[in-house]
Protein backbone atom coordinates (compact mmCIF):
# COMPACT_ATOMS: atom_id res chain seq x y z
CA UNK A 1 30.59 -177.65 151.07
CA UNK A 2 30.26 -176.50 147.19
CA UNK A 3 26.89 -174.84 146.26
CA UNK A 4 27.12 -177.55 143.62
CA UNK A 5 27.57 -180.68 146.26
CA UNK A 6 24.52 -182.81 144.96
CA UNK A 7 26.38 -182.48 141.35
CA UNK A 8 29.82 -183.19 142.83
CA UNK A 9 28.01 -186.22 144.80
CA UNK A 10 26.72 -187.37 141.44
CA UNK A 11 30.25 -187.12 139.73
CA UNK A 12 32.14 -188.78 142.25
CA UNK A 13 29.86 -191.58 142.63
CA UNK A 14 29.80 -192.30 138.83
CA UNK A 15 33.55 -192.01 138.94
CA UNK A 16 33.89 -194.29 141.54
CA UNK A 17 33.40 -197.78 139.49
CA UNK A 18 36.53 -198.13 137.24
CA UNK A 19 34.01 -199.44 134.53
CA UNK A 20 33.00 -196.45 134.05
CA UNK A 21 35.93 -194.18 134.19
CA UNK A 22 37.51 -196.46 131.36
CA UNK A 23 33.82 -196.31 129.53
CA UNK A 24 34.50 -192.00 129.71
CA UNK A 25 38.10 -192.72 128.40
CA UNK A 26 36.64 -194.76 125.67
CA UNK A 27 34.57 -192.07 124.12
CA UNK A 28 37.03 -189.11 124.93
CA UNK A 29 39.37 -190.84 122.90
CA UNK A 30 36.90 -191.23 119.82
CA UNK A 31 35.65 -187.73 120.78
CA UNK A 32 32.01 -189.42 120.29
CA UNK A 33 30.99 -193.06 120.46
CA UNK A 34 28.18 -195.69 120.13
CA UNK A 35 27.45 -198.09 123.03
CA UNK A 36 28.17 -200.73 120.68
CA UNK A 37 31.72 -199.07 119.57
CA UNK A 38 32.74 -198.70 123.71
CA UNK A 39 31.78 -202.40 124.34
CA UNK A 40 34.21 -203.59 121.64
CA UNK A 41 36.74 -201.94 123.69
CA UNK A 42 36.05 -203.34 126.51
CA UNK A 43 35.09 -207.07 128.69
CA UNK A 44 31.38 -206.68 128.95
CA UNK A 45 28.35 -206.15 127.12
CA UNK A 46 26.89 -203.71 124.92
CA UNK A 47 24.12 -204.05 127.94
CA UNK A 48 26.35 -203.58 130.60
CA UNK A 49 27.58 -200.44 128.82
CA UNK A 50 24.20 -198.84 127.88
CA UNK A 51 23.98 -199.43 132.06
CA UNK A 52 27.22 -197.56 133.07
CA UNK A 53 26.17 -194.94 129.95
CA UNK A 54 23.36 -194.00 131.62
CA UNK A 55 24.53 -193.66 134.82
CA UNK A 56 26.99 -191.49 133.84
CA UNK A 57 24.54 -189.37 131.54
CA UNK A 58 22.80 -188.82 134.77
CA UNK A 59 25.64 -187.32 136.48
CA UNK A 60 26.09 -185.04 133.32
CA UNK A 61 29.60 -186.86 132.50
CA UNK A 62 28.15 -188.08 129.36
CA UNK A 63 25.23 -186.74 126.84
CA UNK A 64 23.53 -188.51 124.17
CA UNK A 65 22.29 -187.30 120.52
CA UNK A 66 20.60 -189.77 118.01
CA UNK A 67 22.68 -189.21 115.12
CA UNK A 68 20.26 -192.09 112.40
CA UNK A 69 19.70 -195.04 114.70
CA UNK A 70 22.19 -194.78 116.68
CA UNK A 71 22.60 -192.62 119.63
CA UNK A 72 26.25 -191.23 119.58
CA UNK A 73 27.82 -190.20 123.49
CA UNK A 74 29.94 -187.64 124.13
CA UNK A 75 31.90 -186.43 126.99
CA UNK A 76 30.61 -183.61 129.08
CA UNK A 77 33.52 -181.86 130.94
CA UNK A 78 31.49 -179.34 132.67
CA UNK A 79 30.77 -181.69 135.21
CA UNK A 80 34.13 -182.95 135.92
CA UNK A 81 35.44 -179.49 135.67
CA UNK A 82 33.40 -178.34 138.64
CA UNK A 83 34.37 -181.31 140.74
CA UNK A 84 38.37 -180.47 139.88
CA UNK A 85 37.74 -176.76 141.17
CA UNK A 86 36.02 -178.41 144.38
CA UNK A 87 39.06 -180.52 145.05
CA UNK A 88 41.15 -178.11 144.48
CA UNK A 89 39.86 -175.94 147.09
CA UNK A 90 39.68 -178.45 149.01
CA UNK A 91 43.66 -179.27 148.77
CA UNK A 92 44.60 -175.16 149.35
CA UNK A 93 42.35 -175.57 152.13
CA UNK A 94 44.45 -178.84 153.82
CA UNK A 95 47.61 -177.02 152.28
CA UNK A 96 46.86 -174.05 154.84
CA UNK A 97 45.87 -176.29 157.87
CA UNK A 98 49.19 -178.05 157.70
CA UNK A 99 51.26 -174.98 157.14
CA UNK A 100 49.91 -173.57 160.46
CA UNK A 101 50.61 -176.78 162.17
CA UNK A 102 54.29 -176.82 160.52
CA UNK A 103 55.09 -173.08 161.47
CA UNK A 104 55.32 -173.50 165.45
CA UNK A 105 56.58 -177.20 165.40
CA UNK A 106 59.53 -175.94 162.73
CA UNK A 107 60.16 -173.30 165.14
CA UNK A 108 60.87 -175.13 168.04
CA UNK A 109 63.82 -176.89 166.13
């Protein structure tokens, strides 16, 4: 695997609860948000979004800076970037298995 698996791990798992994939959408689209400001745009708490917030700040998908009282999130695509490369490797590298398989059985045709 990726010399950065444990990060990839971390992104996927974050990514994998649609709560929070619409919570990343949320702020990408402000280009910086509040907690408060993502749980207007969405069914559940400001609580329930500090939660998913901080789950994806520990994956590095998200970073925080106090900005007054509030703390302001942004999106981090370093994190996501690295994953994309990973599974794009990983697609060349199913894209060549199945071109070897589909060379002798095309052949035989």
């Amino acid at each position: 695997m990726s010399e950065h698996s444990a990060e990839i791990d971390d992104v996927l798992s974050a990514l994998a609860e649609p709560i929070r994939r619409h919570v990343l959408d949320v702020i990408a689209g402000h280009g910086d948000a509040t907690a408060t400001a993502v749980a207007a745009e969405l069914p559940i708490s400001r609580q329930a979004v500090s939660k998913h917030l901080a789950i994806l700040e520990e994956a590095g998908l998200v970073a925080g800076h106090r900005q007054g009282r509030e703390v302001r999130y942004a999106v981090r695509p370093e994190p996501l970037n690295a994953t994309a490369h990973w599974l794009s490797q990983l697609a060349d590298e199913w894209d060549a298995r199945f071109a070897i398989i589909k060379r002798p059985a095309e052949s035989e045709g």
